[in-house]
N, C-alpha and C. Protein backbone atom coordinates (compact mmCIF):
# COMPACT_ATOMS: atom_id res chain seq x y z
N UNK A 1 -4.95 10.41 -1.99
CA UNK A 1 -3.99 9.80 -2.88
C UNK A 1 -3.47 10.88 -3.83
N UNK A 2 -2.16 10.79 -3.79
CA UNK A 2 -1.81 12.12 -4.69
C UNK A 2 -1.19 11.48 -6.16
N UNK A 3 -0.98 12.48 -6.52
CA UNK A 3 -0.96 11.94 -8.19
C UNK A 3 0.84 11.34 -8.63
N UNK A 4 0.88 11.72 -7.67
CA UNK A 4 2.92 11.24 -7.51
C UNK A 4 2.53 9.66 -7.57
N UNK A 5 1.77 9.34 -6.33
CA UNK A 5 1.47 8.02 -6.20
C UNK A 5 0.91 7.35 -6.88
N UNK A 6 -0.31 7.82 -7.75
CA UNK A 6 -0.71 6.74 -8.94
C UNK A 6 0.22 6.35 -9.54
N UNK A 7 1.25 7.83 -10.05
CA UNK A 7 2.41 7.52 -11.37
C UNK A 7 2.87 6.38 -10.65
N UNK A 8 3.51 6.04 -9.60
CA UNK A 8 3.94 5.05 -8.72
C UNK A 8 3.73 4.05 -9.19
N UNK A 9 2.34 3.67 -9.11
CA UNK A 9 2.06 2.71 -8.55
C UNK A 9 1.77 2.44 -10.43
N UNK A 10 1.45 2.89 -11.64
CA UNK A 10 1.48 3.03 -12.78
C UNK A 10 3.15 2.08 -13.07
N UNK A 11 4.32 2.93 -12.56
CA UNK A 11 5.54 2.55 -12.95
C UNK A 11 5.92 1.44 -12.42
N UNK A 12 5.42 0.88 -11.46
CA UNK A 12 5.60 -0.33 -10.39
C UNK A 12 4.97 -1.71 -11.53
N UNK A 13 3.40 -1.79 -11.75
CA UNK A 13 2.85 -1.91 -12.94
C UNK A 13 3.76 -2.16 -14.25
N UNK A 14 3.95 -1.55 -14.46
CA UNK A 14 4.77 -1.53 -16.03
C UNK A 14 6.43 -2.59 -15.57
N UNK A 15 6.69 -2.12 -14.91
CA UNK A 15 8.41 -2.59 -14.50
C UNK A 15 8.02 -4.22 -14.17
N UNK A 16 6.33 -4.53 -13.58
CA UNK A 16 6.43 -5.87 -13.31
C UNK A 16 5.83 -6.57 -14.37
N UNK A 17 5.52 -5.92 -15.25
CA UNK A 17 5.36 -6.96 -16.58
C UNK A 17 6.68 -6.97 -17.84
N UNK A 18 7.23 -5.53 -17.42
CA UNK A 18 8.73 -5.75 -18.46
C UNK A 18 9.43 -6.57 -17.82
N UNK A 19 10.12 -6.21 -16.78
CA UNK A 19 11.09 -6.84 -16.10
C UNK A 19 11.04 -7.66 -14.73
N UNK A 20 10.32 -7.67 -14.18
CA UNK A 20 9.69 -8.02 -12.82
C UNK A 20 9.95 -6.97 -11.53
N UNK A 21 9.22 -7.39 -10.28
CA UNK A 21 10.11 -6.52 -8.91
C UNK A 21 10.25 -7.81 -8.19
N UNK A 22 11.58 -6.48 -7.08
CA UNK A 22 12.30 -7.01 -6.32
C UNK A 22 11.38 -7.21 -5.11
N UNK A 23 11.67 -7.86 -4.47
CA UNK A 23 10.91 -8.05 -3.00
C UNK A 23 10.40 -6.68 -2.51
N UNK A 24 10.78 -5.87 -2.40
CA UNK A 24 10.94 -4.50 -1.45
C UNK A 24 9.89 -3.61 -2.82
N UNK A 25 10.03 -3.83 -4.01
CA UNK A 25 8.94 -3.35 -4.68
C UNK A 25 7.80 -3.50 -4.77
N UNK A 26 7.35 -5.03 -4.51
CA UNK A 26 6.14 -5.71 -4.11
C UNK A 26 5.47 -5.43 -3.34
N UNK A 27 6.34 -5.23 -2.07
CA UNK A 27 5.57 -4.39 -0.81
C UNK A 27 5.45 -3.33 -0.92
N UNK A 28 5.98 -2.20 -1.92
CA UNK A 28 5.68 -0.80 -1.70
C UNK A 28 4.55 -1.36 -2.78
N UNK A 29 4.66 -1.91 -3.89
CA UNK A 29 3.28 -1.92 -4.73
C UNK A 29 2.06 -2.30 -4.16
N UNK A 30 2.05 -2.93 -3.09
CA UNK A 30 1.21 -3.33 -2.73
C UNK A 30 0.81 -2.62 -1.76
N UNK A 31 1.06 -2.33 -0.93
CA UNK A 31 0.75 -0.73 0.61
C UNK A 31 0.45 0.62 -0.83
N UNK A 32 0.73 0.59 -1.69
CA UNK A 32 0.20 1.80 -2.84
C UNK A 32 -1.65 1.46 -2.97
N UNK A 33 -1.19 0.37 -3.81
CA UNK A 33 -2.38 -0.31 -4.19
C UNK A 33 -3.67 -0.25 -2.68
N UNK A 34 -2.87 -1.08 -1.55
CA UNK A 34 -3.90 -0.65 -0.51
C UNK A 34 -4.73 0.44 -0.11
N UNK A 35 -3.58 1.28 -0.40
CA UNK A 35 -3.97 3.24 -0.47
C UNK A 35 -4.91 3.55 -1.00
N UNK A 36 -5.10 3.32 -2.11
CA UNK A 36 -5.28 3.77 -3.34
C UNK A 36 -7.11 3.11 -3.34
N UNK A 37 -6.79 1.62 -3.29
CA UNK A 37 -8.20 1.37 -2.84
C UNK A 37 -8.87 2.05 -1.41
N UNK A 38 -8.42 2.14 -0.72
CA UNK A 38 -9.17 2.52 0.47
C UNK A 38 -9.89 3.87 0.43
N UNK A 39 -8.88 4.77 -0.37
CA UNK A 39 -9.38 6.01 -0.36
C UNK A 39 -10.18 5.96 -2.35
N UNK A 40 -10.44 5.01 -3.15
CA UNK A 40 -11.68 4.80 -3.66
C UNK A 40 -12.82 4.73 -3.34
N UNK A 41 -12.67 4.19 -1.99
CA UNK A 41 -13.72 3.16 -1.41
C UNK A 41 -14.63 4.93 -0.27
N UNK A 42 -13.36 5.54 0.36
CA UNK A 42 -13.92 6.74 1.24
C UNK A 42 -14.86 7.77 0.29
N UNK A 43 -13.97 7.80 -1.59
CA UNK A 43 -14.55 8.60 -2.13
C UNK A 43 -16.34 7.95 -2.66
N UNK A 44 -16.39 7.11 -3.05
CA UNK A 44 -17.31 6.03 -3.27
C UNK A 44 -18.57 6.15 -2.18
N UNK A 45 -18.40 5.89 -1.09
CA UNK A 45 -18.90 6.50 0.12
C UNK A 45 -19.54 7.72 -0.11
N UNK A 46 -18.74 8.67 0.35
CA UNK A 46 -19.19 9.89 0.57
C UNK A 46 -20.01 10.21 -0.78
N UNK A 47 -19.88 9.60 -2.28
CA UNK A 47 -20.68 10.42 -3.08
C UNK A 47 -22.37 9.15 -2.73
N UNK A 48 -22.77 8.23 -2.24
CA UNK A 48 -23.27 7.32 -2.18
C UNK A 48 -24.26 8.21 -0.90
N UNK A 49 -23.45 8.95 0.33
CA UNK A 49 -24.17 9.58 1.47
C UNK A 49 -25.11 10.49 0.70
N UNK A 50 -25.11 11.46 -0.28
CA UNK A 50 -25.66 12.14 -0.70
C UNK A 50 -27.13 11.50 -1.51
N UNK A 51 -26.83 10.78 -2.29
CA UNK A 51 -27.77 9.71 -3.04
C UNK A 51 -29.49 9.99 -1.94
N UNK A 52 -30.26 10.54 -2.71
CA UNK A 52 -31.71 10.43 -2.13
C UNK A 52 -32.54 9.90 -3.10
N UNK A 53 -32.93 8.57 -2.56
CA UNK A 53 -34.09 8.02 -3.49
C UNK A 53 -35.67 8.20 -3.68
N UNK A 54 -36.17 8.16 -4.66
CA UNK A 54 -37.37 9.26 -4.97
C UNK A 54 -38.39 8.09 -4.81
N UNK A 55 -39.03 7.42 -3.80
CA UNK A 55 -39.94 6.59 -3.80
C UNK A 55 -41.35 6.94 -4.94
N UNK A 56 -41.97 5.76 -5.56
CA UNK A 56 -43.27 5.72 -6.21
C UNK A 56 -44.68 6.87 -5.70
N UNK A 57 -44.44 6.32 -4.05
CA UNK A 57 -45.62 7.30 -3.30
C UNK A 57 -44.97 8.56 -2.72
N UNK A 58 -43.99 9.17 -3.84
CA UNK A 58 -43.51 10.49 -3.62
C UNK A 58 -42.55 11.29 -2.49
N UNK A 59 -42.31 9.73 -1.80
CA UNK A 59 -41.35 9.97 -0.31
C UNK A 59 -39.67 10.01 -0.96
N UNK A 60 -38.94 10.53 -0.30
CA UNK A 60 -37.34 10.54 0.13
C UNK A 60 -36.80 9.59 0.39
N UNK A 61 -35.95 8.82 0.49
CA UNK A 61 -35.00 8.57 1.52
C UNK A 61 -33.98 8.12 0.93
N UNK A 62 -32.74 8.57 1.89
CA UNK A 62 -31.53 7.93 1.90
C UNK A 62 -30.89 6.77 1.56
N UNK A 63 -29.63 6.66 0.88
CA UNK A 63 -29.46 5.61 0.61
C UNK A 63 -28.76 5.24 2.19
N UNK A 64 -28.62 3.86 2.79
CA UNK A 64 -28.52 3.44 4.07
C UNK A 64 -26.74 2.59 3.91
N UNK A 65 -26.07 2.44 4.39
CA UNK A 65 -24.38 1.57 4.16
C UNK A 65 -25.16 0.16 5.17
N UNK A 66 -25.03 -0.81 4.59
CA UNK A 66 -25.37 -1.92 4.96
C UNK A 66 -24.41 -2.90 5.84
N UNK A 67 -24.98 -3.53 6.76
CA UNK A 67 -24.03 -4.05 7.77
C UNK A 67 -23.40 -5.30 7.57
């Protein structure tokens, strides 16, 4: 997600509580917004893969992504 696109999706935001959007803004606000979460969600992830938990009886392990 690049930072062009937050401002985006920031100005999209603002314009629909001053003034509202048009149809065709809604859908770009919203495919932004989709973006934007998804690649939260990849970054979220990947710092979560690293995560090693320090058990009581002195063992390791991984945190596991649940099904």
């Amino acid at each position: 997600m690049t930072q062009a696109k937050i401002e985006r999706i920031n100005a999209l935001a603002k314009k629909q509580r001053t003034e509202g959007l048009s149809e065709a803004e809604r859908l770009e606000q919203k495919k932004l917004r989709q973006e934007y979460i998804a690649a939260y969600r990849m970054s979220l992830e990947a710092q979560l893969e690293q995560i090693t938990i320090l058990e009581p009886d002195g063992t390791k392990r991984k945190v596991k992504k649940r099904k």
